[in-house]
PDB file of N, CA and C in Angstrom:
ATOM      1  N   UNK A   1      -0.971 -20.567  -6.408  1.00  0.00           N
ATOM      2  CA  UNK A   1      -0.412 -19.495  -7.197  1.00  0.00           C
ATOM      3  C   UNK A   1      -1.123 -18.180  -6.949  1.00  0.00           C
ATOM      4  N   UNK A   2      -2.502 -18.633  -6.617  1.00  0.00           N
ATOM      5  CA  UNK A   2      -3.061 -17.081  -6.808  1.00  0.00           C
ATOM      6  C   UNK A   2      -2.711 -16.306  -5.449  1.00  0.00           C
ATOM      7  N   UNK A   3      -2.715 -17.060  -4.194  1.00  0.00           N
ATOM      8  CA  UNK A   3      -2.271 -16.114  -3.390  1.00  0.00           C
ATOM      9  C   UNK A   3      -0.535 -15.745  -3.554  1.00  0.00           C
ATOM     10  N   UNK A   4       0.077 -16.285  -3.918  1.00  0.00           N
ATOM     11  CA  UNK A   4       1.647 -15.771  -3.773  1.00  0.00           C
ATOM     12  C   UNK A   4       1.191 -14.274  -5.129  1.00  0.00           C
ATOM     13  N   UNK A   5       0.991 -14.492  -6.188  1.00  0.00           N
ATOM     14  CA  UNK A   5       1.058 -13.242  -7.115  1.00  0.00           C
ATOM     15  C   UNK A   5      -0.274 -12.914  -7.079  1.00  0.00           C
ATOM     16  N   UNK A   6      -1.377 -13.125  -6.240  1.00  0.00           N
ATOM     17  CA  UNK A   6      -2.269 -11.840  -5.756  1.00  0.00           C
ATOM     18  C   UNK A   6      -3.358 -12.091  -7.374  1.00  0.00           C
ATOM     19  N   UNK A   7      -3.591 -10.476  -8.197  1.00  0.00           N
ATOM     20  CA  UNK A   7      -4.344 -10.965  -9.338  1.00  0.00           C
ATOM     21  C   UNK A   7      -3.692 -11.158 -10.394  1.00  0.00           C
ATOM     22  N   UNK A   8      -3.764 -12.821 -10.657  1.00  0.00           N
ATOM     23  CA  UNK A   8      -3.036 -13.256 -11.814  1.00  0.00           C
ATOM     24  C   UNK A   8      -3.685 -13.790 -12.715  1.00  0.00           C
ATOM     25  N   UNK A   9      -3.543 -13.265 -13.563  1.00  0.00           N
ATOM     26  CA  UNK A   9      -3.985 -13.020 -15.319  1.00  0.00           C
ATOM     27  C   UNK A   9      -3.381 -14.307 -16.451  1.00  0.00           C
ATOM     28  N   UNK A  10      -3.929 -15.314 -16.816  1.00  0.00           N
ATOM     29  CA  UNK A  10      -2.945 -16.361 -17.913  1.00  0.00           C
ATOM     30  C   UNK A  10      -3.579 -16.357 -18.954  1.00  0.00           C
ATOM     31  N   UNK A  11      -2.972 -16.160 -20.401  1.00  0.00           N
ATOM     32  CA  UNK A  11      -3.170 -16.184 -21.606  1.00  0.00           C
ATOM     33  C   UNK A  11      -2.929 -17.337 -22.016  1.00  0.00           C
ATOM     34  N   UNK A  12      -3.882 -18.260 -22.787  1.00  0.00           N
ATOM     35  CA  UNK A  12      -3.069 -19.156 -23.202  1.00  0.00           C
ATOM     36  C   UNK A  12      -2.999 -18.731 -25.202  1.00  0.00           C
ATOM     37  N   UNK A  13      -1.741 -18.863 -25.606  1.00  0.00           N
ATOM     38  CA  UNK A  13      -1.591 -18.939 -26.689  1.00  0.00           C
ATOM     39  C   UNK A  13      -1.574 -19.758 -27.983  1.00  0.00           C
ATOM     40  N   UNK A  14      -2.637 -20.925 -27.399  1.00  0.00           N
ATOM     41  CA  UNK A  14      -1.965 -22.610 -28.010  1.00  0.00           C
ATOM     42  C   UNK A  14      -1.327 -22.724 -28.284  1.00  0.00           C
ATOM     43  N   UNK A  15      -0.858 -24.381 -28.474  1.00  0.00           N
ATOM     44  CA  UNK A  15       0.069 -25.262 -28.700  1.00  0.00           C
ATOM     45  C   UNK A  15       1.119 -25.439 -27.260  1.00  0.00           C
ATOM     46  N   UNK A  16       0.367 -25.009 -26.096  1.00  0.00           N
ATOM     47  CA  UNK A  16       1.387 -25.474 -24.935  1.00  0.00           C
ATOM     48  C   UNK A  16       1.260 -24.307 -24.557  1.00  0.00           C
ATOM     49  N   UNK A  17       1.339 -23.122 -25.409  1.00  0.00           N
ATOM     50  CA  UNK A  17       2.158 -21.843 -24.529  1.00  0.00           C
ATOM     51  C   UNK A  17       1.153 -20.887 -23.704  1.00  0.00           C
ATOM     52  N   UNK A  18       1.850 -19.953 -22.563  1.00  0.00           N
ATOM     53  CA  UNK A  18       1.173 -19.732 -21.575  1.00  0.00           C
ATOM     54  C   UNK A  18       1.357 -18.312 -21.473  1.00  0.00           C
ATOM     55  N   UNK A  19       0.920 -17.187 -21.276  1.00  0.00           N
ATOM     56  CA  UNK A  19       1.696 -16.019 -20.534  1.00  0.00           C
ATOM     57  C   UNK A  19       1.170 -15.904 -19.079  1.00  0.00           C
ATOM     58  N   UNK A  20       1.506 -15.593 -18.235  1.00  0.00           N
ATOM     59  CA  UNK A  20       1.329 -14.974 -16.868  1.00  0.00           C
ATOM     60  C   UNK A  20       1.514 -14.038 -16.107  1.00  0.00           C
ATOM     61  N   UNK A  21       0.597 -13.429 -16.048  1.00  0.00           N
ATOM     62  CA  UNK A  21       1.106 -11.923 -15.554  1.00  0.00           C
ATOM     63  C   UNK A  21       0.730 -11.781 -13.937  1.00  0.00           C
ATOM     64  N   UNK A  22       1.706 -11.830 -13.146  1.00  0.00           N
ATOM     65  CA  UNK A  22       0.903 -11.905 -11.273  1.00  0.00           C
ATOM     66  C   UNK A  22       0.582 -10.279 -10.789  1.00  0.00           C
ATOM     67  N   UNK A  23       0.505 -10.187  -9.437  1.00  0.00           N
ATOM     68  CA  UNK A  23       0.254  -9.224  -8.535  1.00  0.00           C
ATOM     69  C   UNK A  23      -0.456  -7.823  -9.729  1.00  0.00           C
ATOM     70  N   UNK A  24      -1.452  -8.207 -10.060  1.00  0.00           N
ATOM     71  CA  UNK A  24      -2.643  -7.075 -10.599  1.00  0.00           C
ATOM     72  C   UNK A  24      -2.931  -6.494  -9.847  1.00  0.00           C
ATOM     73  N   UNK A  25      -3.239  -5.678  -9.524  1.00  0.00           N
ATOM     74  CA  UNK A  25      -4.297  -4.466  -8.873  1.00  0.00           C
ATOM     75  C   UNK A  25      -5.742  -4.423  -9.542  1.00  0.00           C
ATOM     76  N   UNK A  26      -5.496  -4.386 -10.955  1.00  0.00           N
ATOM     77  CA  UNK A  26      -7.085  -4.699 -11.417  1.00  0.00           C
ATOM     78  C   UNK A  26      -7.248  -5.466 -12.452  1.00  0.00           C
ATOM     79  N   UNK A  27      -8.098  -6.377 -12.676  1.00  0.00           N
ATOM     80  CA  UNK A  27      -7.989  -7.245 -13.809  1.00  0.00           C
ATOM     81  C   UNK A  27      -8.795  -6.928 -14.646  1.00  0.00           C
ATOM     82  N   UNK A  28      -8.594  -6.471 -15.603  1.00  0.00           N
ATOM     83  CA  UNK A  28     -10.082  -5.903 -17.174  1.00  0.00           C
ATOM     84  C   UNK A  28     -10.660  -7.121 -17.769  1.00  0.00           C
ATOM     85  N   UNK A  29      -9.923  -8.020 -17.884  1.00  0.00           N
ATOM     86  CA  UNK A  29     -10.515  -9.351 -18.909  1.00  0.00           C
ATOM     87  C   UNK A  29     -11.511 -10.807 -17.813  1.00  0.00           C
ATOM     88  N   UNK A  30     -12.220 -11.582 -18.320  1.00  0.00           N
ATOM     89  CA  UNK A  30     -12.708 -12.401 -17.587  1.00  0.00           C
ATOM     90  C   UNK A  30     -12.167 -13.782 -18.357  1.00  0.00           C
ATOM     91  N   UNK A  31     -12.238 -14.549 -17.822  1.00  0.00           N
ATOM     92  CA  UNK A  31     -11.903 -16.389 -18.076  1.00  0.00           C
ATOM     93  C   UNK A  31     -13.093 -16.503 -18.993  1.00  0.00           C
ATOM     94  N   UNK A  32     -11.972 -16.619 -20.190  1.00  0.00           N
ATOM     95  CA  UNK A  32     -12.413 -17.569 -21.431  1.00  0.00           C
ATOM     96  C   UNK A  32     -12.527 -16.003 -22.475  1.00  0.00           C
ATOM     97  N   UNK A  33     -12.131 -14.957 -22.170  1.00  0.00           N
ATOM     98  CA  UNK A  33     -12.673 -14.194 -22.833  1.00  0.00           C
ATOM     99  C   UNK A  33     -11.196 -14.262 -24.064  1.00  0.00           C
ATOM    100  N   UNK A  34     -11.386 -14.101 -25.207  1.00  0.00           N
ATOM    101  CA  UNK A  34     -11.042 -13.568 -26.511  1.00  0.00           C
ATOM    102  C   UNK A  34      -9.550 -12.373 -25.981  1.00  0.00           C
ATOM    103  N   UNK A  35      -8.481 -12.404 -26.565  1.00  0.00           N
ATOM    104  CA  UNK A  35      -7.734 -10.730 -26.207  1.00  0.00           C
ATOM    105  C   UNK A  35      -6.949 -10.851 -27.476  1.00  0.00           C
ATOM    106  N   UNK A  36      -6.615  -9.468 -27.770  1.00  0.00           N
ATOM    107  CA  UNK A  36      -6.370  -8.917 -28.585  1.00  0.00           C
ATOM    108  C   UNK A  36      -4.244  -8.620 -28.951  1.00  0.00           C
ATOM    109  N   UNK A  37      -3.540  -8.428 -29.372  1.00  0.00           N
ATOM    110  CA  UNK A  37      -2.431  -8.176 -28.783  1.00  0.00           C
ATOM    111  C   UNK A  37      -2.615  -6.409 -28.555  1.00  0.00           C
ATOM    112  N   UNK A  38      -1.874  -5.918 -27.741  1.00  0.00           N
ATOM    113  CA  UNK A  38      -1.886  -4.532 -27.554  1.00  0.00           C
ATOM    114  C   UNK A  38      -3.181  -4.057 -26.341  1.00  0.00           C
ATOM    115  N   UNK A  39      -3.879  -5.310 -26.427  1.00  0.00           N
ATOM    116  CA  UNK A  39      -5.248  -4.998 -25.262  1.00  0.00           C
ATOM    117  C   UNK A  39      -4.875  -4.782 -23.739  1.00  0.00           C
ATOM    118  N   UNK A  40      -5.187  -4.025 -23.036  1.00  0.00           N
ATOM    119  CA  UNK A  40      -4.786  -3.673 -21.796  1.00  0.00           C
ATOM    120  C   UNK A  40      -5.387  -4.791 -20.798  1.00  0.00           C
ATOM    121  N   UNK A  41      -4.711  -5.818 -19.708  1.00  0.00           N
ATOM    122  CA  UNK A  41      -5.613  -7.008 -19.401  1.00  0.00           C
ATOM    123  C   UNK A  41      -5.845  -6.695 -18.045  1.00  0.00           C
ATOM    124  N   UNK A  42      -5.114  -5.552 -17.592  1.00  0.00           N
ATOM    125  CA  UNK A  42      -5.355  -4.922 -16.202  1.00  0.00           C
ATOM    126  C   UNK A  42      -4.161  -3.939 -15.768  1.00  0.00           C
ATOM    127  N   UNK A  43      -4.289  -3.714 -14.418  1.00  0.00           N
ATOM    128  CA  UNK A  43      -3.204  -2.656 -13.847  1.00  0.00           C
ATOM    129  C   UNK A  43      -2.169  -3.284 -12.289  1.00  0.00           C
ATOM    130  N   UNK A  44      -0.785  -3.281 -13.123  1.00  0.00           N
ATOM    131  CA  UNK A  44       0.225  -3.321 -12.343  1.00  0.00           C
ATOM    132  C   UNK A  44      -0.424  -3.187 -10.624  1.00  0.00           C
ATOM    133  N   UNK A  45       0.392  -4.070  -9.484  1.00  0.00           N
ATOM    134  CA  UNK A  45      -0.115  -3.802  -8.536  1.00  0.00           C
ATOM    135  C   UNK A  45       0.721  -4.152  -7.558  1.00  0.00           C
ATOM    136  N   UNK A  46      -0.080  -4.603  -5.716  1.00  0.00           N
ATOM    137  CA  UNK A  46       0.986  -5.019  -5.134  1.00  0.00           C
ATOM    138  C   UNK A  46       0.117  -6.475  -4.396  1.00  0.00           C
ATOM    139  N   UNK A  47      -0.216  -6.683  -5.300  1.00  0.00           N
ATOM    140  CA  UNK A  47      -1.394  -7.914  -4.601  1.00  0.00           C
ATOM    141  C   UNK A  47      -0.388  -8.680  -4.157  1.00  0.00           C
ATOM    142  N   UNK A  48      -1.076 -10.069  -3.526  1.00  0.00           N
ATOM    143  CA  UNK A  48      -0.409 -11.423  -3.271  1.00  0.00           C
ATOM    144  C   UNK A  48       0.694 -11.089  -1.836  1.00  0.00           C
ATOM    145  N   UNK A  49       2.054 -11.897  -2.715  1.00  0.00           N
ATOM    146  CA  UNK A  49       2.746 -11.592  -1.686  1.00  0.00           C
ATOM    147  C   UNK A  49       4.098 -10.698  -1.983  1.00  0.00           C
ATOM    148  N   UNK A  50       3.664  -9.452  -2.676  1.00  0.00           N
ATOM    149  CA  UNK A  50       4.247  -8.492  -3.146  1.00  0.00           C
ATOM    150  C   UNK A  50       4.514  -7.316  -2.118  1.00  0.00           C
ATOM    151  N   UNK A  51       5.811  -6.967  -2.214  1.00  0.00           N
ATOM    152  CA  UNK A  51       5.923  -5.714  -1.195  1.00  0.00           C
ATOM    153  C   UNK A  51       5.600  -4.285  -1.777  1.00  0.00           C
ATOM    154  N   UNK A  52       5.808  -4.516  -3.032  1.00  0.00           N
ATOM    155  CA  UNK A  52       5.424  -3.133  -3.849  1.00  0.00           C
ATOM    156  C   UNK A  52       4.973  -3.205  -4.631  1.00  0.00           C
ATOM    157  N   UNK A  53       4.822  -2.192  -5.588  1.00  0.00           N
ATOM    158  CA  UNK A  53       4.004  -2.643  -6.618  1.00  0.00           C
ATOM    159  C   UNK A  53       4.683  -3.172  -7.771  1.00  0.00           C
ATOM    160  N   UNK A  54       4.721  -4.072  -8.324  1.00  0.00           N
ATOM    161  CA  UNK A  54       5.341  -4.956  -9.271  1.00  0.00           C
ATOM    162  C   UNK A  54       4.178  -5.434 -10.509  1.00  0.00           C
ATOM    163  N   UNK A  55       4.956  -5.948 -11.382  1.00  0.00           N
ATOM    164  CA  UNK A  55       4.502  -6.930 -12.483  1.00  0.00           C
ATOM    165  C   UNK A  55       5.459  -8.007 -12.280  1.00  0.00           C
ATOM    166  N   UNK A  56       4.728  -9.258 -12.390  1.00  0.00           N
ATOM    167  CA  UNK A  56       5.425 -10.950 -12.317  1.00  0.00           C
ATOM    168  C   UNK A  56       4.613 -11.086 -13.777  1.00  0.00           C
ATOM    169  N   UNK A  57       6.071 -11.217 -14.889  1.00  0.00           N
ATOM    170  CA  UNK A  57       5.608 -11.730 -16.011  1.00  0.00           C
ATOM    171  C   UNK A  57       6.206 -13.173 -16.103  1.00  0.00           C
ATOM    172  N   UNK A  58       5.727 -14.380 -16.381  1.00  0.00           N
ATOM    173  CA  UNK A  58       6.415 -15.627 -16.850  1.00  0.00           C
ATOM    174  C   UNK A  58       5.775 -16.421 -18.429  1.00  0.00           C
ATOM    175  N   UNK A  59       6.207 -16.831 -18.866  1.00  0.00           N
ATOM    176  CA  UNK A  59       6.229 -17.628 -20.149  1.00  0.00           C
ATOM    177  C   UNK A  59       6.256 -19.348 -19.758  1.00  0.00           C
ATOM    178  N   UNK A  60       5.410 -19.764 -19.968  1.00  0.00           N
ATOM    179  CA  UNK A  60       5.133 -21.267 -20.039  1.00  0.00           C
ATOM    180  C   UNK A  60       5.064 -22.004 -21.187  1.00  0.00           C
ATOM    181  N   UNK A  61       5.537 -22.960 -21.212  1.00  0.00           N
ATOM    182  CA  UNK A  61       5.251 -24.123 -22.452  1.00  0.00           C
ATOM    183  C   UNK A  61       4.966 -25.516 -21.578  1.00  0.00           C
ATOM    184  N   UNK A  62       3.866 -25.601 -22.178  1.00  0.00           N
ATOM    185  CA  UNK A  62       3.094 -27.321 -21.533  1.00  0.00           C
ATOM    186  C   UNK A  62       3.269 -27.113 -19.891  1.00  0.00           C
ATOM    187  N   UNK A  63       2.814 -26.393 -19.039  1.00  0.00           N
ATOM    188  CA  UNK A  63       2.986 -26.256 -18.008  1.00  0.00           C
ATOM    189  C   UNK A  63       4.111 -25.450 -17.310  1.00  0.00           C
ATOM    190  N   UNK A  64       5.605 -25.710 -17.782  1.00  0.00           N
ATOM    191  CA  UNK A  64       6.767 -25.499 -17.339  1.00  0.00           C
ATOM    192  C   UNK A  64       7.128 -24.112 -17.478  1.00  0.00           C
ATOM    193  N   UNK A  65       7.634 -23.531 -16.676  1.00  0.00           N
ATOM    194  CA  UNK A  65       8.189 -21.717 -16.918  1.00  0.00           C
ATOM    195  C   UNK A  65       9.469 -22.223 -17.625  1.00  0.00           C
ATOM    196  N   UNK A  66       9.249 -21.256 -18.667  1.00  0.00           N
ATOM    197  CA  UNK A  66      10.504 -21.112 -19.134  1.00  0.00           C
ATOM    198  C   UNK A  66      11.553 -19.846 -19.332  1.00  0.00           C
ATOM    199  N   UNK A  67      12.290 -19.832 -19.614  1.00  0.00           N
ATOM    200  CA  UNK A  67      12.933 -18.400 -20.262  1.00  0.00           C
ATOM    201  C   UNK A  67      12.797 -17.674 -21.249  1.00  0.00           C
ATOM    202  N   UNK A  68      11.687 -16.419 -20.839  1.00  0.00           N
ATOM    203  CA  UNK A  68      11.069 -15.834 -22.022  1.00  0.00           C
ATOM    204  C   UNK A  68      12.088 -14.899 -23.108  1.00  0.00           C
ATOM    205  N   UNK A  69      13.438 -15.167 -22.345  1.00  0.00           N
ATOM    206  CA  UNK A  69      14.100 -14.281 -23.243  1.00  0.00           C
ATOM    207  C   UNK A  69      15.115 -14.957 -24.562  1.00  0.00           C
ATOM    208  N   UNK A  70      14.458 -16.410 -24.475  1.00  0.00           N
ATOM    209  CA  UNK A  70      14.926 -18.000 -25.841  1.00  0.00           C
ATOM    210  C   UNK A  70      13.887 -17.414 -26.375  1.00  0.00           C
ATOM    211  N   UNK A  71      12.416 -17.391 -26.200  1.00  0.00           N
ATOM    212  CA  UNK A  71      11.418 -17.564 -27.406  1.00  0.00           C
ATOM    213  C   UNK A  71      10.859 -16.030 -27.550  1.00  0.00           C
ATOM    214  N   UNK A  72      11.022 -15.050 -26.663  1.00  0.00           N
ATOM    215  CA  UNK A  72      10.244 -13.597 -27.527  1.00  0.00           C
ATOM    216  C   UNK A  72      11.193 -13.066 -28.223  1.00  0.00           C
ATOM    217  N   UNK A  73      10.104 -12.398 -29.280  1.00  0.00           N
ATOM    218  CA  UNK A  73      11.274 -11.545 -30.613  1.00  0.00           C
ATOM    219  C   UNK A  73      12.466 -10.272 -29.621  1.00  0.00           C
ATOM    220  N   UNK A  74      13.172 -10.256 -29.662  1.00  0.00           N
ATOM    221  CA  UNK A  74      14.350  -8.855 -29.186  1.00  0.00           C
ATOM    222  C   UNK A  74      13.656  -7.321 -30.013  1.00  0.00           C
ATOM    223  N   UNK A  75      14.018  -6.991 -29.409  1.00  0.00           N
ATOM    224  CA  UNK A  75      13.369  -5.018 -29.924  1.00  0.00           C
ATOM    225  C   UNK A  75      13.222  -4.445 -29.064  1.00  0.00           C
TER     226      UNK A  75
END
């Protein structure tokens, strides 16, 4: 995974759930550290195997990607 999306960032939220954010340019947070909601966890990039600069966001439960647009609030 880490080479296809370059610097990738995973939150875990317990109870299964996951966030993932790929192709960083810079990562602010370290493994195992504490985050906040609203905390900045790094900067958009074109790492991995990205042609431009992008964000790869995915949503996991118990391993599996799912469709983050069933379980996040709409707004």
């Amino acid at each position: 995974e880490v080479a296809i999306y370059g610097g990738l960032i995973l939150v875990s939220h317990g109870g299964g759930w996951v966030s993932a954010y790929g192709h960083a340019e810079r990562i602010d947070v370290t493994r195992g550290q504490a985050v906040k909601a609203g905390q900045v966890l790094g900067a958009a990039g074109q790492s991995g195997f990205a042609e431009t600069p992008k964000l790869h966001f995915e949503l996991r439960k118990d391993r599996k990607p799912v469709d983050p647009l069933l379980y996040l609030p709409r707004g």
